[in-house]
N, C-alpha and C. Protein backbone atom coordinates (compact mmCIF):
# COMPACT_ATOMS: atom_id res chain seq x y z
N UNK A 1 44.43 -1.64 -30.27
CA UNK A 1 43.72 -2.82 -30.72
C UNK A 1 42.22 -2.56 -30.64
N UNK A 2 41.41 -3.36 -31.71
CA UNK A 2 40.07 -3.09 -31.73
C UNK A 2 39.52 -3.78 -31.24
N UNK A 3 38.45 -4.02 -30.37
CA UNK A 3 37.73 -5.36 -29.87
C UNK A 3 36.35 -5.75 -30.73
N UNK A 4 36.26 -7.39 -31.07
CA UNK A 4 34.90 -7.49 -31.94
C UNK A 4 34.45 -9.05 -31.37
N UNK A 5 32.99 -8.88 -31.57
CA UNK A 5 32.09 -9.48 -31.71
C UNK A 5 31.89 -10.46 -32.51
N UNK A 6 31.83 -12.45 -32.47
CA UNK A 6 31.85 -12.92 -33.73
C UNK A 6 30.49 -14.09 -33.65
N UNK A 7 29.80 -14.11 -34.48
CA UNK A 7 28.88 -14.59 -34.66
C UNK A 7 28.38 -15.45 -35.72
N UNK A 8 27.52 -16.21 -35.80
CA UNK A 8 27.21 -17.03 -37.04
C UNK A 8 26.07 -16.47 -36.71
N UNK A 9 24.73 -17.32 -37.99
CA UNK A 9 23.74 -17.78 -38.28
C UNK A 9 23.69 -19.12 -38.86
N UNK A 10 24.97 -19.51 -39.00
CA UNK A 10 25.07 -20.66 -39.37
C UNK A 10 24.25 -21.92 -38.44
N UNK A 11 24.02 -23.50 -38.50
CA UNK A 11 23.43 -24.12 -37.70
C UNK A 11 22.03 -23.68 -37.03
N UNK A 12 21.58 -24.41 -36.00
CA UNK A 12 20.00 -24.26 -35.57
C UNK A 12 20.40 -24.64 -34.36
N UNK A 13 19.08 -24.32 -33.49
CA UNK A 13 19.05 -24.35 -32.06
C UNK A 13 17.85 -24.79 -31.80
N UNK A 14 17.65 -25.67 -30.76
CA UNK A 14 16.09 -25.89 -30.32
C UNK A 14 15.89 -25.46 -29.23
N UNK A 15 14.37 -25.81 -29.03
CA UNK A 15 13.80 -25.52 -27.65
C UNK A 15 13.63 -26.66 -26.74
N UNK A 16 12.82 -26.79 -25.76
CA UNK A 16 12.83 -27.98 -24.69
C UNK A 16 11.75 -28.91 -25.79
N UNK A 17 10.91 -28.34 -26.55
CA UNK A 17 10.32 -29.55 -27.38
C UNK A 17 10.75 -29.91 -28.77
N UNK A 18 12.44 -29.76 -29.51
CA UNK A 18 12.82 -29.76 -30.15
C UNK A 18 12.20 -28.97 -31.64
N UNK A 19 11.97 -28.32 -30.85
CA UNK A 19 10.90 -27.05 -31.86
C UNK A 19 12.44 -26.09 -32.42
N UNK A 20 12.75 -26.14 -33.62
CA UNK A 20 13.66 -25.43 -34.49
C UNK A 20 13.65 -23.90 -34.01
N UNK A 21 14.67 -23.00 -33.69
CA UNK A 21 14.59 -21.47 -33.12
C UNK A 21 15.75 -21.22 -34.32
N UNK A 22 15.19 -19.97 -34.83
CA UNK A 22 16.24 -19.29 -36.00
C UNK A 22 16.62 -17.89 -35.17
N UNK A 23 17.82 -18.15 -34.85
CA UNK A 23 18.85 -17.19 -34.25
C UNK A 23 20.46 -17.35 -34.39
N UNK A 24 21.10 -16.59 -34.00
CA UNK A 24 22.12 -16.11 -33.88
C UNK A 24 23.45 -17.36 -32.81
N UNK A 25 24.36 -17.48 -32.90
CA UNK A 25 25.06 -18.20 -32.27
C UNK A 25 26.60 -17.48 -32.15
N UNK A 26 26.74 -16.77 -31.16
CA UNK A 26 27.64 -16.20 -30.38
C UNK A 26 29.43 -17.29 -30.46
N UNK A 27 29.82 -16.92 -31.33
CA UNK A 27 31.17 -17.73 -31.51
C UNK A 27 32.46 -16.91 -29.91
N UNK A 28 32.15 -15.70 -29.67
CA UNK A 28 33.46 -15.24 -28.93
C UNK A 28 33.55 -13.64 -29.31
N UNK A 29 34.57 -13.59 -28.60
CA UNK A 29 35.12 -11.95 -28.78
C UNK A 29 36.74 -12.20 -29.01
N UNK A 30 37.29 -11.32 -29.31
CA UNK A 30 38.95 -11.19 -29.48
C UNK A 30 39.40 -9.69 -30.01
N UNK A 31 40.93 -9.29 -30.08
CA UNK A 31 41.12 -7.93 -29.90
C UNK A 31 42.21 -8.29 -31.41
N UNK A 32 41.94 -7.52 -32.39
CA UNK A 32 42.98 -7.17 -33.45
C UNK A 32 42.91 -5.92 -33.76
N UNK A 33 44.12 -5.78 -34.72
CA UNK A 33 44.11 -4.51 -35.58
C UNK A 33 42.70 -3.88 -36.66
N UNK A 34 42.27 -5.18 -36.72
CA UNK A 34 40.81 -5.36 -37.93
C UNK A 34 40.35 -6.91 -37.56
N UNK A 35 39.17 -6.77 -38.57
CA UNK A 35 38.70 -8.11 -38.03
C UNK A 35 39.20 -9.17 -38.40
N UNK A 36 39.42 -9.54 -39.24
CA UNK A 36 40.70 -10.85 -40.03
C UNK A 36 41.60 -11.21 -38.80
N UNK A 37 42.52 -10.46 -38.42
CA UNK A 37 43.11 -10.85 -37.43
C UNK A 37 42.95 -11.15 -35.61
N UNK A 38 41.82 -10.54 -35.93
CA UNK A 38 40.95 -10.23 -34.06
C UNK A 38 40.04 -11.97 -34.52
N UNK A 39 39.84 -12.20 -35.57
CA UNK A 39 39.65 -13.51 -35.88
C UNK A 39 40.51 -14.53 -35.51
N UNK A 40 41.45 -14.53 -36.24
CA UNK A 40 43.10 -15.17 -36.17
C UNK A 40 42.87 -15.55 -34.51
N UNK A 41 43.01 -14.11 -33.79
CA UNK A 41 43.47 -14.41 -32.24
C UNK A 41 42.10 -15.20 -32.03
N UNK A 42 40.71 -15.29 -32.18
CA UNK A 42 39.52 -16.05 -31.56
C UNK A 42 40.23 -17.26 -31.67
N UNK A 43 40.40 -18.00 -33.09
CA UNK A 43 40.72 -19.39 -33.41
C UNK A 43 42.26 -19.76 -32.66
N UNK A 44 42.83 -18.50 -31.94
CA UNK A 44 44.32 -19.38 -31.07
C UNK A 44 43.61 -19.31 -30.08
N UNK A 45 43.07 -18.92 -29.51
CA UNK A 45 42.23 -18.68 -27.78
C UNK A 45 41.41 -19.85 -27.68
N UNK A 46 40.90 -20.13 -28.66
CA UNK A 46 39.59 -20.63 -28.41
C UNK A 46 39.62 -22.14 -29.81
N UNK A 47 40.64 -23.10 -29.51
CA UNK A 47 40.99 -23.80 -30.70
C UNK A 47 39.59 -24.72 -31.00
N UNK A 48 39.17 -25.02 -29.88
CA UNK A 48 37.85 -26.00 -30.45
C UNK A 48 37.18 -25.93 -31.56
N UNK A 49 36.96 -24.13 -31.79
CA UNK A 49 36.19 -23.51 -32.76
C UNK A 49 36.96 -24.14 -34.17
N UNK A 50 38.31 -24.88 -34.39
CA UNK A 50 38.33 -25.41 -35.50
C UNK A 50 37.48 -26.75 -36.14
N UNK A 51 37.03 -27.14 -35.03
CA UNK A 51 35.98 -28.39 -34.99
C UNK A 51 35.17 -28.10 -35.65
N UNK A 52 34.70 -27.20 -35.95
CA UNK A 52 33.05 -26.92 -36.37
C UNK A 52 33.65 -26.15 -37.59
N UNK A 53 32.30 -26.09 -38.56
CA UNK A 53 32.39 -25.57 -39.78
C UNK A 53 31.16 -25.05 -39.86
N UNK A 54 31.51 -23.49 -40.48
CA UNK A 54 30.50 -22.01 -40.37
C UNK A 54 30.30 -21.81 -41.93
N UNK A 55 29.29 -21.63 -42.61
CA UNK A 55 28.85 -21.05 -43.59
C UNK A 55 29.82 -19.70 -43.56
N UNK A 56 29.39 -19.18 -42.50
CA UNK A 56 29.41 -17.44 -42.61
C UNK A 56 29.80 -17.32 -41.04
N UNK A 57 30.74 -15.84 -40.98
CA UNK A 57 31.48 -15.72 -40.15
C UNK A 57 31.23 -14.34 -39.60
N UNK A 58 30.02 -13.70 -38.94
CA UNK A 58 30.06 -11.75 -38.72
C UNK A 58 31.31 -11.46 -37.44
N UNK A 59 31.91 -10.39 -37.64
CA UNK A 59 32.51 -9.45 -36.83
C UNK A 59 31.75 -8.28 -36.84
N UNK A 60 31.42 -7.72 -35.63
CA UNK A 60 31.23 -6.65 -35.48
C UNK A 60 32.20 -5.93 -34.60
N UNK A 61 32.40 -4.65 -34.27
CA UNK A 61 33.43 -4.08 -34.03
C UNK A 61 32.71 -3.06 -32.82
N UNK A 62 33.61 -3.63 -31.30
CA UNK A 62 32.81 -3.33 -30.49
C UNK A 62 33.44 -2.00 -29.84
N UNK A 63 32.35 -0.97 -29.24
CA UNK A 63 32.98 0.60 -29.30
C UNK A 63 32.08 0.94 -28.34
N UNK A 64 33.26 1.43 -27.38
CA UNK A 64 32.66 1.68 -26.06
C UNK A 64 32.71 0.56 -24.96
N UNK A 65 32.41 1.34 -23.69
CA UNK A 65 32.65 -0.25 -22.57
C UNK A 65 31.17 -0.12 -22.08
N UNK A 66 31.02 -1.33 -21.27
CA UNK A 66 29.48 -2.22 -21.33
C UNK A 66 28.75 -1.07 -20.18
N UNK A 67 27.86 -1.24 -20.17
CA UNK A 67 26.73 -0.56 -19.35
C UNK A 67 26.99 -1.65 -18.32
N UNK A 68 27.40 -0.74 -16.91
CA UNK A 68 26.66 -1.51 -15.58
C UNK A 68 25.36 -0.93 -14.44
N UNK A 69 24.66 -1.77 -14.08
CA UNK A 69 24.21 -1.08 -13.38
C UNK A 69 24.19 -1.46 -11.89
């Protein structure tokens, strides 16, 4: 199984003075064969995420294990 990364740009985020920040919004991780399905498993893990509605949907495909120090 592959592990990935899922993300929008979809929506906005503020700051403490409701000042608009254009970034990234971290949906989850999950493990498939490819990303379509490592998707599939985010939305059974994690059902809330059907609540919300995404323009756009990135997987990235994560390789290698994390740096500790």
């Amino acid at each position: 199984m592959k592990k990935y990364l899922f993300y929008t740009t979809s929506g906005f985020t503020q700051d403490e003075n409701l000042k608009e920040i254009e970034n990234c919004q971290i949906l989850g991780f999950a493990e498939g064969l490819n990303g379509m399905l490592a998707y599939e498993n985010l939305i059974k893990t994690n059902s809330y995420l059907k609540e919300y509605q995404y323009n756009t949907v990135f997987a990235h495909e994560i390789i290698g294990e994390p740096i500790s120090m």
